[in-house]
Every structure is written in C-alpha cells, then in structure tokens.
Protein backbone atom coordinates (compact mmCIF):
# COMPACT_ATOMS: atom_id res chain seq x y z
CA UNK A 1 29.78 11.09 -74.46
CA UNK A 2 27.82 9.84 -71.54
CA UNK A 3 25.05 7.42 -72.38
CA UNK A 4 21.65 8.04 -70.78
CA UNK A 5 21.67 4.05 -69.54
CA UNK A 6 24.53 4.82 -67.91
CA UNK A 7 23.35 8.40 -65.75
CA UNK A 8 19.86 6.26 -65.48
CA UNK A 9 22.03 3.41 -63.83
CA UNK A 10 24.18 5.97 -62.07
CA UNK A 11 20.76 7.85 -60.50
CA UNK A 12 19.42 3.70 -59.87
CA UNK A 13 22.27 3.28 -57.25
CA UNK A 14 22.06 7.03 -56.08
CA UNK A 15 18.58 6.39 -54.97
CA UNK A 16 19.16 3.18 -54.31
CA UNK A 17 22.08 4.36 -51.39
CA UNK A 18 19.70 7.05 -50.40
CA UNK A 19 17.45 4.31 -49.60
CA UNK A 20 19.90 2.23 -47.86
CA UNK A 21 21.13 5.06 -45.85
CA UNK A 22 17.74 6.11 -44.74
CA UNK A 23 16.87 2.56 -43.38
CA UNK A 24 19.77 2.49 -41.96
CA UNK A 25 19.60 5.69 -40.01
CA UNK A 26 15.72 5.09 -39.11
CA UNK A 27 17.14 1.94 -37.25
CA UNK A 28 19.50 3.44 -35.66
CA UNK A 29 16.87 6.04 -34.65
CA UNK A 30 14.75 3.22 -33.23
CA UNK A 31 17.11 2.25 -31.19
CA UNK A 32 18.55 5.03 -29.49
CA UNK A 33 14.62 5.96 -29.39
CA UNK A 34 14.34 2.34 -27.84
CA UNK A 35 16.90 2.83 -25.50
CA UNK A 36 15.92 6.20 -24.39
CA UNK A 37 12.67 4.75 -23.83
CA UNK A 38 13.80 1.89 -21.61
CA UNK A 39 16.06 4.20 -19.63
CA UNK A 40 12.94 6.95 -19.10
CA UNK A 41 11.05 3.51 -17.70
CA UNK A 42 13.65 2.57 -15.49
CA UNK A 43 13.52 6.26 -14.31
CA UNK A 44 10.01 5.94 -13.54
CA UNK A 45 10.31 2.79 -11.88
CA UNK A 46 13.03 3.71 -9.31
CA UNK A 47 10.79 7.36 -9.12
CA UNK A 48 7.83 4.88 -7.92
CA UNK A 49 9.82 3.14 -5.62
CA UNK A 50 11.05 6.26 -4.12
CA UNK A 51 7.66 7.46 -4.05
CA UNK A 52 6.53 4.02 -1.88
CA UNK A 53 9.81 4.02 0.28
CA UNK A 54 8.84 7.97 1.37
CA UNK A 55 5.01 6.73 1.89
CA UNK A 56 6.36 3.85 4.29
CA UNK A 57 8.48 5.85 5.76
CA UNK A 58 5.85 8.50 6.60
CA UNK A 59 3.28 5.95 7.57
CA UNK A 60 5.82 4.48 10.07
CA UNK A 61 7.10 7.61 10.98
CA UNK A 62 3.39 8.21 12.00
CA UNK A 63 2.46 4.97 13.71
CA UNK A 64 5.63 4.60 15.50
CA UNK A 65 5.71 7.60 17.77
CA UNK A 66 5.69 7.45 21.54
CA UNK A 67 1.84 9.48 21.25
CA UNK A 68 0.90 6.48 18.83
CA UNK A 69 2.13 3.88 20.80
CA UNK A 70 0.07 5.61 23.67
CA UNK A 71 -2.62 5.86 21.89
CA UNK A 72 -2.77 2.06 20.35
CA UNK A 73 -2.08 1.19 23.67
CA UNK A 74 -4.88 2.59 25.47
CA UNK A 75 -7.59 1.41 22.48
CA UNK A 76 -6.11 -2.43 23.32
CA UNK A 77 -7.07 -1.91 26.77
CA UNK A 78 -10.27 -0.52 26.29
CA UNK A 79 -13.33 -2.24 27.75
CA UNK A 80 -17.23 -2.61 27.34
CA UNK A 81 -20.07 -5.36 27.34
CA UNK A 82 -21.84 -4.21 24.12
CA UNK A 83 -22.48 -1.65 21.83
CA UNK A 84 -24.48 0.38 23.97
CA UNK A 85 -21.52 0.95 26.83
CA UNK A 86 -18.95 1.37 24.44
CA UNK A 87 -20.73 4.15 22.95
CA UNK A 88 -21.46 5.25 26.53
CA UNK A 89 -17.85 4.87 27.24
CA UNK A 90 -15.91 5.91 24.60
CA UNK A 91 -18.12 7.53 21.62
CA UNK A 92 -18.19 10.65 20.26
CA UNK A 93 -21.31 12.06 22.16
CA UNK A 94 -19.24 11.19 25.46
CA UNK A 95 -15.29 10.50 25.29
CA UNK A 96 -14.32 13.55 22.20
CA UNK A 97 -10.55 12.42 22.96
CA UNK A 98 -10.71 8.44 22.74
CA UNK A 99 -12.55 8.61 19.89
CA UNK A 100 -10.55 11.28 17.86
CA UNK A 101 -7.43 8.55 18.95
CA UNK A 102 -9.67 5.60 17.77
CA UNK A 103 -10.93 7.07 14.31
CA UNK A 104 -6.99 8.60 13.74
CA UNK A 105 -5.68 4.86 14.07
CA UNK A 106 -8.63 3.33 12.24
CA UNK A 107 -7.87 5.44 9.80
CA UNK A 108 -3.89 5.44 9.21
CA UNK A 109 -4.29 1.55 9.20
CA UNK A 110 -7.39 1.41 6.78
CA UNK A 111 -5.40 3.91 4.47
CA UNK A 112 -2.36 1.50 4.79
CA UNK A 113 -4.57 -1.49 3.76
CA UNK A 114 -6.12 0.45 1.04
CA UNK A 115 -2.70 0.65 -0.53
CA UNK A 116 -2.41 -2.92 -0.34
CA UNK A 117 -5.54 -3.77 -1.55
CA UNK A 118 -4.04 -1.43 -4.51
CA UNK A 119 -0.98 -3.24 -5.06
CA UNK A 120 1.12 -0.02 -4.10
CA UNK A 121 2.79 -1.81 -1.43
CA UNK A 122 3.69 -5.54 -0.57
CA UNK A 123 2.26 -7.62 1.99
CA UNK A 124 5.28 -9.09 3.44
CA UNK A 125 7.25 -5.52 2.95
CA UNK A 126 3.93 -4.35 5.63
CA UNK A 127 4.28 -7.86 7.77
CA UNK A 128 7.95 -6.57 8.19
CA UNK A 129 6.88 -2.89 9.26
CA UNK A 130 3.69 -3.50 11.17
CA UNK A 131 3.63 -7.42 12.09
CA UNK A 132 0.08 -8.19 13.36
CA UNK A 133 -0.95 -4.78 14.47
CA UNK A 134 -3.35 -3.97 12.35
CA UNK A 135 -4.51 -7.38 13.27
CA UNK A 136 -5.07 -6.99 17.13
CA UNK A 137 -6.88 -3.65 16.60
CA UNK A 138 -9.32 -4.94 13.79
CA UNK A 139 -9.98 -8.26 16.25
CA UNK A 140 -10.41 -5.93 19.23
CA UNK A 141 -12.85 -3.80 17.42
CA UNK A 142 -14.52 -5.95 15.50
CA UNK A 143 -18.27 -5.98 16.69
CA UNK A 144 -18.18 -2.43 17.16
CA UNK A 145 -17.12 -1.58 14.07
CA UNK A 146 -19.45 -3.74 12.18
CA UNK A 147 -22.46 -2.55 14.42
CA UNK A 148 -21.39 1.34 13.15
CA UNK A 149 -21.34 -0.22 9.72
CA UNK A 150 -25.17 -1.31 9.82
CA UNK A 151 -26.31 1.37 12.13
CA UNK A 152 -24.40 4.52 10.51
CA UNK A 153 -21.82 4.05 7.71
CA UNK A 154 -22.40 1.13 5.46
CA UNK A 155 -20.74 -2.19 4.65
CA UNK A 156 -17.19 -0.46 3.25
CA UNK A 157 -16.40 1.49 6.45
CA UNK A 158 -13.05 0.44 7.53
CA UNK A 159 -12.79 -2.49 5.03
CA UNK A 160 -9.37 -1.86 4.51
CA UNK A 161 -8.40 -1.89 7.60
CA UNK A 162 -10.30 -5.33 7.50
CA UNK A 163 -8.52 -6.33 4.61
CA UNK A 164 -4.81 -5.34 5.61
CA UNK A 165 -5.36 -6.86 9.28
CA UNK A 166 -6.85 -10.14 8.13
CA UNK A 167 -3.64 -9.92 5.58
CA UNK A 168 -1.12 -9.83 8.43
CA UNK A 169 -2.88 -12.10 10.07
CA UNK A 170 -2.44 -14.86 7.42
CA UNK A 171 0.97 -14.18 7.03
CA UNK A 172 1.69 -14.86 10.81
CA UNK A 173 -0.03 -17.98 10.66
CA UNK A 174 2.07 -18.80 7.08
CA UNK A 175 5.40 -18.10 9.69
CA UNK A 176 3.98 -19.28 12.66
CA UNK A 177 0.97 -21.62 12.24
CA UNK A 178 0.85 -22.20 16.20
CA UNK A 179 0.15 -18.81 16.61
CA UNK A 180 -3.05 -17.85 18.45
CA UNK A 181 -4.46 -13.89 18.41
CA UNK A 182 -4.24 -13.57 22.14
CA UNK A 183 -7.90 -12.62 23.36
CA UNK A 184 -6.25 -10.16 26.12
CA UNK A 185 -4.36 -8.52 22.69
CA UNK A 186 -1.62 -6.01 24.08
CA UNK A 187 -3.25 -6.55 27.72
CA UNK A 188 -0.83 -8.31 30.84
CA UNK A 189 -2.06 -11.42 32.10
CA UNK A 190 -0.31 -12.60 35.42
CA UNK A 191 0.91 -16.13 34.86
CA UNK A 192 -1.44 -18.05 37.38
C-alpha cells in the first residue's frame, strides 16, 4: 500500500519540476523575446538610415541640377548698395522670378540645416555633400536677410540656414584654417 508521505513527496517534486520547467521556459521566452527585440531595433535602425540616405539623396538630387546651379549662380552675383536697392532690384514687388529662385534656395538650405540642428543628419556627412555652400549664400545675404528679419519676419527666419552655413563654415576652417570666405563668393576676379 502506498503511503500518503510518499504521494505527498511524489506531488513535492511534481510541482517542484513544474516549477523548474516553467522558469526554465519563461527564460527561454525572454530571450528569444530579447532577441527578437534587438533584431526589430536593428530593423529600425537600418529603416532610419535608409530613410536619411533617400532624404540626402533627394536634397542633392535637388540642389545639384543644372537649373540650381543656375540659379545659385546668379544669387552669388547679385548686386546692391543697401536694403532699399536690393528690394528695388530684386524683391518681390519688382523681380517675381529672382526672388521665387532666392526664397526656393533659402529655403532647401534652411530645411537642410534644420535637419542638422535636429541631429537627423551629420555635419561632416553635409560638409561632404555641400562643402561651404550654404556658407557663401548665408555670407552673401546676410544684411538682407537680417533687415527682413526685423522689418517683416522675426528673429527665426532663415536661422537654419544660419545655423547649417556657419556649420560648414567651421568645418572648413577645422580642414583648412587658412581658408578665407572670398568676399567676391562664386564671382571671377581677373588676377591683376
């Protein structure tokens, strides 16, 4: 005949296998759960990488077309004395065309540097892309831009354009500290 200490020691180690099994399988479900969730962050890394190569690539794609080469081109070689004849000379209420070009480049570059700012893309990853473009057109603009800020669109218009040229900038000078913004920008100068 069976003795109850023995089926009370029998269900003991019954209960006390269940136990061990179930440990056992909820570490093993941690760690396939763990490992599924390492893989699922890779995933979205290299899906956020994708997502910053096809932004580059559609930035560049945009600001290195012959029409906006033309266009940077003809902003560098813009000239006026002050505020007053540049607006005369190339604002909206006069010159539709150079200023659609101007605010379309002020803008691609100020969205650029606003996803720097961010920390969506990398400085050096832009210096390699853009060099100090942004740079001559923020320089070149400059006063005007600040005189629109305090007569018409506050102190944040175009900041990031500020930002991402004044970036590029210091990363040229890092590279190169010699370097001097030339005050002609993109303009010839005959060697005298």
């Amino acid at each position: 005949m069976v003795d109850l200490a023995e089926i009370q020691a029998a269900y003991y180690m019954v209960a006390a296998t269940g136990v061990i099994i179930a440990a056992i399988y909820y570490v093993y479900n941690m760690r396939i759960s763990q490992r599924n969730s390492t893989l699922a962050l890779k995933a979205q890394e290299q899906n956020l990488e994708t997502r910053k190569l096809q932004l580059i690539t559609a930035l560049t794609q945009q600001l290195f077309s012959k029409e906006a080469f033309m266009k940077y081109g003809e902003l560098l070689n813009m000239e006026w004395r002050d505020y007053d004849d540049f607006e005369k000379k190339y604002g909206s209420d006069f010159n539709l065309e150079n200023y659609a070009n101007r605010s379309s480049t002020n803008y691609t570059y100020n969205s650029i540097g606003f996803l720097l700012r961010e920390g969506l893309v990398d400085s050096e990853v832009l210096y390699g892309f853009l060099g100090v473009s942004p740079s001559f057109l923020w320089y070149k603009f400059e006063d005007v831009i600040v005189e629109s800020r305090r007569r018409y669109s506050g102190k944040d218009n175009y900041e990031d354009l500020e930002f991402l040229a004044k970036e590029m900038l210091r990363i040229k000078m890092m590279r190169d500290p010699e370097y001097k913004l030339p005050e002609t920008f993109n303009k010839y100068i005959p060697t005298k």
